[in-house]
PDB file of N, CA and C in Angstrom:
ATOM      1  N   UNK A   1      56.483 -41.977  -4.879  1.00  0.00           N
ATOM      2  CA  UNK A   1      55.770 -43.154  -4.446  1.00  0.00           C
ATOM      3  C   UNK A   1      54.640 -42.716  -3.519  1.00  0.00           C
ATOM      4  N   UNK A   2      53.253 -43.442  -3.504  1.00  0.00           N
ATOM      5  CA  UNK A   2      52.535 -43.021  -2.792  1.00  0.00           C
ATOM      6  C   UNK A   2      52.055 -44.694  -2.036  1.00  0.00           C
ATOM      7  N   UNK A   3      52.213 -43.886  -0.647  1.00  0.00           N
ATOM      8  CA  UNK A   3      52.163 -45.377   0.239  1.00  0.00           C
ATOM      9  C   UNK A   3      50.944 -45.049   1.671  1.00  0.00           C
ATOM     10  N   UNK A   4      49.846 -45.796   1.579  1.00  0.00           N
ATOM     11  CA  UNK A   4      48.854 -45.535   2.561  1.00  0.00           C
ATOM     12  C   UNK A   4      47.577 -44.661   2.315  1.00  0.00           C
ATOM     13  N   UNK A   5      47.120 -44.515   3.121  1.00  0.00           N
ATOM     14  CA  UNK A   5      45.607 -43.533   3.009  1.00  0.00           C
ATOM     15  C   UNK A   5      46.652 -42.009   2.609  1.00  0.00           C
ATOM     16  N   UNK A   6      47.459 -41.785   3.309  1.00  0.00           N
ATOM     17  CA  UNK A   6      47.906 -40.152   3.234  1.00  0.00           C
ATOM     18  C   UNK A   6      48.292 -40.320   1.121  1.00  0.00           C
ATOM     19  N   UNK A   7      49.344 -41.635   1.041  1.00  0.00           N
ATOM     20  CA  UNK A   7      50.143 -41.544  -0.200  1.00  0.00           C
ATOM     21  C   UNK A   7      48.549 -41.681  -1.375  1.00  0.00           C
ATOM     22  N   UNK A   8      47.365 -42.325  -0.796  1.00  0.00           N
ATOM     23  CA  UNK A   8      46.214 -42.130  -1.632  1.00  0.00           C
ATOM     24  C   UNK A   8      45.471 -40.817  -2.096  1.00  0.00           C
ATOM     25  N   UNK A   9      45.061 -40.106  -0.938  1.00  0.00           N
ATOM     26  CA  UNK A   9      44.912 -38.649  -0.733  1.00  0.00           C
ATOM     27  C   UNK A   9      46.089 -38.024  -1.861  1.00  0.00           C
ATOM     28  N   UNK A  10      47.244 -38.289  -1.577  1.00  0.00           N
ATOM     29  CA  UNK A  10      48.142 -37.127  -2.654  1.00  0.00           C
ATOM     30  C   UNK A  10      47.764 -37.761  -3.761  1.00  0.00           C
ATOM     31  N   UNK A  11      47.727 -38.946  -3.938  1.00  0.00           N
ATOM     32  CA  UNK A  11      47.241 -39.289  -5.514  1.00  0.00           C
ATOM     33  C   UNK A  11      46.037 -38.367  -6.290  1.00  0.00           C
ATOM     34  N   UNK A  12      45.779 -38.399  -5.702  1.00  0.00           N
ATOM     35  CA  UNK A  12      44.064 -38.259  -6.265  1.00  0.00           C
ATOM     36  C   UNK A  12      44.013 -36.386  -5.878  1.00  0.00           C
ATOM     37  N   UNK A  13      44.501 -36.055  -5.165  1.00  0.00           N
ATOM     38  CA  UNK A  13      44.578 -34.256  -5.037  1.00  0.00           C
ATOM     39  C   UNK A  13      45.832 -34.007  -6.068  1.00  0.00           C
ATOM     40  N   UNK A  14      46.570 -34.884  -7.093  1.00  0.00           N
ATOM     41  CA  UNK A  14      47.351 -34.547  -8.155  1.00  0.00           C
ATOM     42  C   UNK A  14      46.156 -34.148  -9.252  1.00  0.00           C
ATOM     43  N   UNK A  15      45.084 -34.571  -9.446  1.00  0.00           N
ATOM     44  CA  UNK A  15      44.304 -34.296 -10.462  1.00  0.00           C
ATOM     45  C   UNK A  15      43.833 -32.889 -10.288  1.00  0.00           C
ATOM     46  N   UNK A  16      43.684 -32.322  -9.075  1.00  0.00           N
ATOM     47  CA  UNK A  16      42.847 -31.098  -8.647  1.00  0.00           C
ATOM     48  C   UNK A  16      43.657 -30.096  -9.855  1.00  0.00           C
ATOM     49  N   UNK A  17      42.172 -29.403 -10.641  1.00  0.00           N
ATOM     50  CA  UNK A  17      43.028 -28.484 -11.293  1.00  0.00           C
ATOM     51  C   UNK A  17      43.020 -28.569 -12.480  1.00  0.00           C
ATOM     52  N   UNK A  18      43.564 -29.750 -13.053  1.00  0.00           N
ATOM     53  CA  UNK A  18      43.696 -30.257 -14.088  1.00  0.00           C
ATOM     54  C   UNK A  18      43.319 -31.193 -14.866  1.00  0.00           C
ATOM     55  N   UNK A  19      42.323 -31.844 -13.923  1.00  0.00           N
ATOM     56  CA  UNK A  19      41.487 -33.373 -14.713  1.00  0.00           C
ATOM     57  C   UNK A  19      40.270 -33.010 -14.204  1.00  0.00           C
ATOM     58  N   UNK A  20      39.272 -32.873 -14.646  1.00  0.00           N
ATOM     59  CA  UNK A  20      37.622 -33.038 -13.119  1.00  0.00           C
ATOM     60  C   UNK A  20      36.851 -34.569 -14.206  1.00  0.00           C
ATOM     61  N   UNK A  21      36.339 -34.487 -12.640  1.00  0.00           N
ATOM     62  CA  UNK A  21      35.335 -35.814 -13.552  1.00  0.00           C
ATOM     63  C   UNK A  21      36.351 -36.854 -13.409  1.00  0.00           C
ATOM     64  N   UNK A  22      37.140 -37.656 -12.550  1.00  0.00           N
ATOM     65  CA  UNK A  22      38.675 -38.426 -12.899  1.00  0.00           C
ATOM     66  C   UNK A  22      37.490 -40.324 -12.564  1.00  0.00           C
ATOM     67  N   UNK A  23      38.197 -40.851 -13.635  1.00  0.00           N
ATOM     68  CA  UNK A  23      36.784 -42.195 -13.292  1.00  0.00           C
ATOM     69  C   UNK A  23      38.368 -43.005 -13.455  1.00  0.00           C
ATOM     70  N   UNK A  24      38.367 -44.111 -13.090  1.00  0.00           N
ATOM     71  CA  UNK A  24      39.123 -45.376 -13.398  1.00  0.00           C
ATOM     72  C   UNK A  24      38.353 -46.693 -13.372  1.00  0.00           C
ATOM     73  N   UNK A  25      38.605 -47.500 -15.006  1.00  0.00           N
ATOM     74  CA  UNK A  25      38.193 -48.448 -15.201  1.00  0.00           C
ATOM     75  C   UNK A  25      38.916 -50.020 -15.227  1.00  0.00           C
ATOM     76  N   UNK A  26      37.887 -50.391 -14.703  1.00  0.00           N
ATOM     77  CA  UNK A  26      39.240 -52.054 -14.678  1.00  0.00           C
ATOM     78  C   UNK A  26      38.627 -52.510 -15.946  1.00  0.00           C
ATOM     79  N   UNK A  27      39.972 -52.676 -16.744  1.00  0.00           N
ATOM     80  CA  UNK A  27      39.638 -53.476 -18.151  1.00  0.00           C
ATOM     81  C   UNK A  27      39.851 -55.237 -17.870  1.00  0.00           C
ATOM     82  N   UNK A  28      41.440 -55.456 -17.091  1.00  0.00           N
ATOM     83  CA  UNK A  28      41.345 -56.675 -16.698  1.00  0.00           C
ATOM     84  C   UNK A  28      42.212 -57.138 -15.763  1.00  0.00           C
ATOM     85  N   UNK A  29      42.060 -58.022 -14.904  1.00  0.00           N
ATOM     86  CA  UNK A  29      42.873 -58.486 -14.198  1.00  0.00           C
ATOM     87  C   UNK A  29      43.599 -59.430 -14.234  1.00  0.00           C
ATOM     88  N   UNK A  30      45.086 -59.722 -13.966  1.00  0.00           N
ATOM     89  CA  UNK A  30      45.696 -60.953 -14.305  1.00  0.00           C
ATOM     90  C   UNK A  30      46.325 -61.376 -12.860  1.00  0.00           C
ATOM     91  N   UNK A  31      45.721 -61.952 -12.218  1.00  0.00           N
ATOM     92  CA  UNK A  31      46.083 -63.221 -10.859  1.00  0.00           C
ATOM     93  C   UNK A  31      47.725 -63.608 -10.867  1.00  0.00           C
ATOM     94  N   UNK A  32      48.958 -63.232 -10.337  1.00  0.00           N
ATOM     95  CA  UNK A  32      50.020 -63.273 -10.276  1.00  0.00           C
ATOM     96  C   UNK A  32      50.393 -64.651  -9.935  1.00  0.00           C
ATOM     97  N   UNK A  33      49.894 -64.620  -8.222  1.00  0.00           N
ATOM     98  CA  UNK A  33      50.033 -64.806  -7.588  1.00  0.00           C
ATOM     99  C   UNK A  33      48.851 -65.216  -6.055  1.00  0.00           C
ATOM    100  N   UNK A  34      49.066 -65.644  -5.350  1.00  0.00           N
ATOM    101  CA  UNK A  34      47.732 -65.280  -4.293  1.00  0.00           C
ATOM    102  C   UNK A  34      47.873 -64.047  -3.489  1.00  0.00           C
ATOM    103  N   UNK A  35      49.156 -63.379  -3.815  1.00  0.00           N
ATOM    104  CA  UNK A  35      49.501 -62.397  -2.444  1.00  0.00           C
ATOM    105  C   UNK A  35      49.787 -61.308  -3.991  1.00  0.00           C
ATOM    106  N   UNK A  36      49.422 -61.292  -5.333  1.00  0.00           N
ATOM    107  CA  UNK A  36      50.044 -60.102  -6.474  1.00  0.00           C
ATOM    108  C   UNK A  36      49.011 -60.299  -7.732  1.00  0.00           C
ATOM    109  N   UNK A  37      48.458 -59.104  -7.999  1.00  0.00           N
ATOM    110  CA  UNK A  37      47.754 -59.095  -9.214  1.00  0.00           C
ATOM    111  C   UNK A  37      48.117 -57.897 -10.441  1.00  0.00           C
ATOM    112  N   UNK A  38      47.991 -58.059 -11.625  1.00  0.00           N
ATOM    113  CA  UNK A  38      48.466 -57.451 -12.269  1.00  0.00           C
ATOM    114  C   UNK A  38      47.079 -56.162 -12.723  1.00  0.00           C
ATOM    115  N   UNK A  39      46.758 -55.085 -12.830  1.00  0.00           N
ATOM    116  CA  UNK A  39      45.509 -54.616 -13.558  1.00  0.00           C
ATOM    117  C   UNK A  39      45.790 -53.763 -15.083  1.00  0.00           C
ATOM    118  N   UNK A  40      44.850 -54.236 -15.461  1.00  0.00           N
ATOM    119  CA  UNK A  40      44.983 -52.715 -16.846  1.00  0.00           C
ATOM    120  C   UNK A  40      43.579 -51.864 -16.859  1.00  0.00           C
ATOM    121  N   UNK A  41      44.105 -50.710 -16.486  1.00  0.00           N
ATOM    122  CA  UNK A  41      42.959 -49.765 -15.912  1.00  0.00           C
ATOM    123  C   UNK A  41      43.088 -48.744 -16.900  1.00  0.00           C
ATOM    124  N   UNK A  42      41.830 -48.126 -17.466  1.00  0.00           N
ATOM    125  CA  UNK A  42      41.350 -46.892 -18.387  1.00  0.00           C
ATOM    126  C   UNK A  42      41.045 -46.003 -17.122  1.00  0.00           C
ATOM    127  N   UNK A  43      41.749 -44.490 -17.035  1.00  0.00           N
ATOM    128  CA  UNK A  43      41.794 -43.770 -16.565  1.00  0.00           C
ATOM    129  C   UNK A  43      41.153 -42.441 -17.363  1.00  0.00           C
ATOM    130  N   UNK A  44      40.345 -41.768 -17.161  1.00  0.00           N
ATOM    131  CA  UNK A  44      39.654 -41.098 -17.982  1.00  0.00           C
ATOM    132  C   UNK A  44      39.136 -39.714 -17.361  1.00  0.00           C
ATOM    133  N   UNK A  45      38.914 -38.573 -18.086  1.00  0.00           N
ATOM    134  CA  UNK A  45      38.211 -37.607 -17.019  1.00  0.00           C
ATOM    135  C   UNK A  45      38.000 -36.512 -18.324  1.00  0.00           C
ATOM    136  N   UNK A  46      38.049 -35.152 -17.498  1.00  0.00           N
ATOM    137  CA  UNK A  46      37.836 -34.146 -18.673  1.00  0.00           C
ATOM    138  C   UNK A  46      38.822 -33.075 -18.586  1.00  0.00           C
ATOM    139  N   UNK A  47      39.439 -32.364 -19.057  1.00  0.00           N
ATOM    140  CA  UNK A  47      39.932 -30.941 -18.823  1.00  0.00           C
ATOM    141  C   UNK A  47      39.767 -29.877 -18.309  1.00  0.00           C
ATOM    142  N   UNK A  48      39.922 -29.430 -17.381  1.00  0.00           N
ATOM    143  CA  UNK A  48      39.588 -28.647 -16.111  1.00  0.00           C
ATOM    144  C   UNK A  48      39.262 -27.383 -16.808  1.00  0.00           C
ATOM    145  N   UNK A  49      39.970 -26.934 -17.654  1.00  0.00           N
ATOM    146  CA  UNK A  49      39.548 -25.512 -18.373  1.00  0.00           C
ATOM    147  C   UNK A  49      39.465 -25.765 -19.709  1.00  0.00           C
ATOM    148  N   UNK A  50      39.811 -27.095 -20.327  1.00  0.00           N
ATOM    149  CA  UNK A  50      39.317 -27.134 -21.744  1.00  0.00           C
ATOM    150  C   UNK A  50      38.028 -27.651 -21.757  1.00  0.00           C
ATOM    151  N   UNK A  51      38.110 -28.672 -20.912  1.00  0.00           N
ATOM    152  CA  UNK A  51      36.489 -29.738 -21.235  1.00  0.00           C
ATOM    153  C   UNK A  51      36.913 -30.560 -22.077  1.00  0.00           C
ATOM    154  N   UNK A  52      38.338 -31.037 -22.395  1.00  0.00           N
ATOM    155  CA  UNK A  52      38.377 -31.752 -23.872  1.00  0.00           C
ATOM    156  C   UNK A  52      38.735 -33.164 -23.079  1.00  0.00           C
ATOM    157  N   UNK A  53      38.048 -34.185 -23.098  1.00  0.00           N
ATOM    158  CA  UNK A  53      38.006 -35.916 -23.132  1.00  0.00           C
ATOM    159  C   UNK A  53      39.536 -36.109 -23.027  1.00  0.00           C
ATOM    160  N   UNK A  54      39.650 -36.984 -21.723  1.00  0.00           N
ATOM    161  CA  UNK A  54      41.171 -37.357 -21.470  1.00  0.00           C
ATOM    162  C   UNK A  54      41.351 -39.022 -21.475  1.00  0.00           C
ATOM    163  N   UNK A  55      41.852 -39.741 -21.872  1.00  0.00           N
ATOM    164  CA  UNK A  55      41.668 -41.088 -21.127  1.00  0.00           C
ATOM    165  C   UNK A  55      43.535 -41.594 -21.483  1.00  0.00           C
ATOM    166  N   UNK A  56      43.312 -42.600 -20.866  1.00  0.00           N
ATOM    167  CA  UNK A  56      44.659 -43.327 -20.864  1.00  0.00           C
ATOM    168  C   UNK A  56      44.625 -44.652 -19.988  1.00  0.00           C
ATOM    169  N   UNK A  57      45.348 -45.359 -20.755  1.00  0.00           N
ATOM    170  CA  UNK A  57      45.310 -46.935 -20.615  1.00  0.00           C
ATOM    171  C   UNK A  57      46.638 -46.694 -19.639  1.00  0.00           C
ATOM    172  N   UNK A  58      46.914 -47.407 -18.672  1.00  0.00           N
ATOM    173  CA  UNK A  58      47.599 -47.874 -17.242  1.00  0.00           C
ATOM    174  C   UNK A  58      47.397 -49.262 -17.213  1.00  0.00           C
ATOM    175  N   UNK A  59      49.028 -49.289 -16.705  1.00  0.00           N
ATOM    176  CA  UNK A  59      49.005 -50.957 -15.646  1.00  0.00           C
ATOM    177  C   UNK A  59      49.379 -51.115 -14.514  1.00  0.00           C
ATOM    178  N   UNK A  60      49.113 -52.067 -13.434  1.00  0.00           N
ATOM    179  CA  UNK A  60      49.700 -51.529 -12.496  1.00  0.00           C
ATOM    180  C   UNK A  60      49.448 -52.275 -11.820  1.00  0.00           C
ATOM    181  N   UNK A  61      50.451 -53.143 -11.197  1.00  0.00           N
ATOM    182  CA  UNK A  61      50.893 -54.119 -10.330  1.00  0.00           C
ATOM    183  C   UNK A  61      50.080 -54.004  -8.349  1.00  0.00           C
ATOM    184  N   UNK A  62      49.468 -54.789  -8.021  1.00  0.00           N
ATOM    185  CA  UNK A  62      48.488 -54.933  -7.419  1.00  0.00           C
ATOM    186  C   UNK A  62      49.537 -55.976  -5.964  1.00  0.00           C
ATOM    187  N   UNK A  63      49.520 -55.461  -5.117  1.00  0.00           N
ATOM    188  CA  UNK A  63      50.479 -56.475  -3.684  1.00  0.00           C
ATOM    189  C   UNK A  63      49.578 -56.656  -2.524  1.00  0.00           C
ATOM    190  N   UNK A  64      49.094 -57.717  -2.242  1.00  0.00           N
ATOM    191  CA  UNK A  64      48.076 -58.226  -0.959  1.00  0.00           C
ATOM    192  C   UNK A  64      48.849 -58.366   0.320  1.00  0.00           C
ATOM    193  N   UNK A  65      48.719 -57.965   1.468  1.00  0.00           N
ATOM    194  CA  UNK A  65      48.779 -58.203   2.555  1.00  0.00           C
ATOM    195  C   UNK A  65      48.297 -58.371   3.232  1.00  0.00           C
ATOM    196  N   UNK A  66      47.946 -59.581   4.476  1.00  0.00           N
ATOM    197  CA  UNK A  66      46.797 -59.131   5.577  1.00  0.00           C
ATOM    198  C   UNK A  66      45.477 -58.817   4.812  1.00  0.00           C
ATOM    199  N   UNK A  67      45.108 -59.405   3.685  1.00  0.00           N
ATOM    200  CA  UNK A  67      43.637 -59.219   2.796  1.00  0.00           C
ATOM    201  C   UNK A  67      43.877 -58.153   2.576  1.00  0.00           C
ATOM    202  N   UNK A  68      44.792 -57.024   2.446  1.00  0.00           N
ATOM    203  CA  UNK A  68      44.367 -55.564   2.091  1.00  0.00           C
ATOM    204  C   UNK A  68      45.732 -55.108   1.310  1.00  0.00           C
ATOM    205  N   UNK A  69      44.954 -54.744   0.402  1.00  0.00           N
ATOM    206  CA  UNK A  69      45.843 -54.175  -0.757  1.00  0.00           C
ATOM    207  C   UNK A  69      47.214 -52.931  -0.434  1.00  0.00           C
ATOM    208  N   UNK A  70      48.387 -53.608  -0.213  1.00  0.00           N
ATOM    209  CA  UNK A  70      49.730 -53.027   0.730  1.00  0.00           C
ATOM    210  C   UNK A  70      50.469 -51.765  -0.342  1.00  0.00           C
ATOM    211  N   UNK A  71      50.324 -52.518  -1.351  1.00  0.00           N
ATOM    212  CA  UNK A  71      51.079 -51.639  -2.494  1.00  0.00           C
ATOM    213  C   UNK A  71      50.989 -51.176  -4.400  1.00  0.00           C
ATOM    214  N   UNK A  72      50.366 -50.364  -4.556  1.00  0.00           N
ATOM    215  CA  UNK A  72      50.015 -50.379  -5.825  1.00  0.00           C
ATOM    216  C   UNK A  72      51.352 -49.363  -6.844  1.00  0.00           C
ATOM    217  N   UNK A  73      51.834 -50.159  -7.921  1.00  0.00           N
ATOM    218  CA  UNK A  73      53.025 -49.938  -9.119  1.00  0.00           C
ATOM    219  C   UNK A  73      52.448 -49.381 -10.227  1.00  0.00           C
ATOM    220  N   UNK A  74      52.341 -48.318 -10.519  1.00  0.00           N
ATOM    221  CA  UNK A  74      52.159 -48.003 -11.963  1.00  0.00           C
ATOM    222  C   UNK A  74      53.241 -48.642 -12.758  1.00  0.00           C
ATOM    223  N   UNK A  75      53.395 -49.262 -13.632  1.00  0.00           N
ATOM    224  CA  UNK A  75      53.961 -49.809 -14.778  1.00  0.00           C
ATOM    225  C   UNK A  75      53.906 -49.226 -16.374  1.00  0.00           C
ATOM    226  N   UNK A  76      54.895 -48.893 -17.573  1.00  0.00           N
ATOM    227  CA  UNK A  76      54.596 -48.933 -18.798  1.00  0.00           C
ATOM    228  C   UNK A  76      53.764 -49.793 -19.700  1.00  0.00           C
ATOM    229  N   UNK A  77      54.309 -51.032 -19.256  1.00  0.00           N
ATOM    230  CA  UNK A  77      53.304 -52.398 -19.562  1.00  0.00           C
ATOM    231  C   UNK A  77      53.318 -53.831 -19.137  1.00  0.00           C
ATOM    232  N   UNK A  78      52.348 -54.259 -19.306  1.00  0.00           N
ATOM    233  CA  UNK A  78      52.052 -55.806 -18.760  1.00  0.00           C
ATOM    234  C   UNK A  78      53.350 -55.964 -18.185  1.00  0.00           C
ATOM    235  N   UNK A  79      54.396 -56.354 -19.384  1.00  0.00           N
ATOM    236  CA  UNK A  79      55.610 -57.811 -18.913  1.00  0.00           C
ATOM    237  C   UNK A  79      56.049 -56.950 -18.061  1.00  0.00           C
ATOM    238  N   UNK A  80      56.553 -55.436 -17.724  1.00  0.00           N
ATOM    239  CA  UNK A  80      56.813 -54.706 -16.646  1.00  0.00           C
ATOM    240  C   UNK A  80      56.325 -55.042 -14.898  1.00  0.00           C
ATOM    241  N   UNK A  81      55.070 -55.255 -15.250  1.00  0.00           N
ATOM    242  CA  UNK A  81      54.326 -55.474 -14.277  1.00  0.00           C
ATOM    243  C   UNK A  81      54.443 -56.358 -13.492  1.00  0.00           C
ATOM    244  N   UNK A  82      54.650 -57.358 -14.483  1.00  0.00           N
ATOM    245  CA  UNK A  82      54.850 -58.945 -13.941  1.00  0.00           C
ATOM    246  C   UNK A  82      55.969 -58.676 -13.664  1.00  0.00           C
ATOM    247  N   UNK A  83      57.222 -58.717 -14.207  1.00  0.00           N
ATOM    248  CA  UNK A  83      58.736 -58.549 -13.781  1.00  0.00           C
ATOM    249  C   UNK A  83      58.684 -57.965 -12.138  1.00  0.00           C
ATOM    250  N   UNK A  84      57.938 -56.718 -11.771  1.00  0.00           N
ATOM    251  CA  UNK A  84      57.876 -56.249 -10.718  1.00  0.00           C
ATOM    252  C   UNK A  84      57.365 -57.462  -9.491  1.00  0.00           C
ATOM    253  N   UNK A  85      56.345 -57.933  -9.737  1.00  0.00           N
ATOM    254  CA  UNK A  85      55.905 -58.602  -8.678  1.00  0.00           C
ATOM    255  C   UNK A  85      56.970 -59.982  -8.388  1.00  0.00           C
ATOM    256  N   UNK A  86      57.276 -60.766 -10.048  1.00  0.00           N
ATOM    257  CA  UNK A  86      58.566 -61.618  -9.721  1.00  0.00           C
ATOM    258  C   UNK A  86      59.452 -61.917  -8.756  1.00  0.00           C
ATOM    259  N   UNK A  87      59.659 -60.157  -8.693  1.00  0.00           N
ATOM    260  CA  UNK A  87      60.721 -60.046  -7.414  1.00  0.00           C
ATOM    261  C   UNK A  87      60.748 -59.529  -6.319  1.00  0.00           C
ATOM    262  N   UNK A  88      59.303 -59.647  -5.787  1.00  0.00           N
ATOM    263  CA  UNK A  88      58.672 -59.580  -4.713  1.00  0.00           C
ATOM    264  C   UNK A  88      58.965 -60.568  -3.679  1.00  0.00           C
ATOM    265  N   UNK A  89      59.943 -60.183  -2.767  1.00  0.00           N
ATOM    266  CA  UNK A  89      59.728 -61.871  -1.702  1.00  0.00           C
ATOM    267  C   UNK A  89      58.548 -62.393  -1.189  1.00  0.00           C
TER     268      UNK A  89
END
């Protein structure tokens, strides 16, 4: 789990190495809730020593707090996503 500026930082230093070029696209958003959003994001980059085109479709459950985004879920898919926030108190 990655939680905060530090759990962001490890996210994104997981690519070092092995992805360069790392872009993420919002394809769409689905409104849960006022405090939960659902996204489906194209994640894309290149191969660090191949150069060969990477992409991959992601979902991933979106949690508001205090206006600022508290917690982000990678998910398999949509109804996953939603199920997650469901049971969010």
């Amino acid at each position: 789990m990655y939680e905060g500026h530090e759990g962001a930082r490890r996210y994104f230093a997981a690519f070092a190495g092995a992805l360069d070029d790392v872009r993420f696209e919002l394809i769409e958003v689905h409104d849960e809730s006022p405090e939960a959003a659902v996204g489906v994001i194209r994640l894309s980059g290149l191969g660090s020593a191949t150069r060969i085109p990477v992409e991959l479709t992601a979902v991933a459950s979106f949690v508001v707090t205090d206006g600022a985004v508290a917690r982000i879920v990678a998910h398999p898919d949509l109804d996953s996503a939603r199920r997650e926030i469901a049971r969010e108190p």
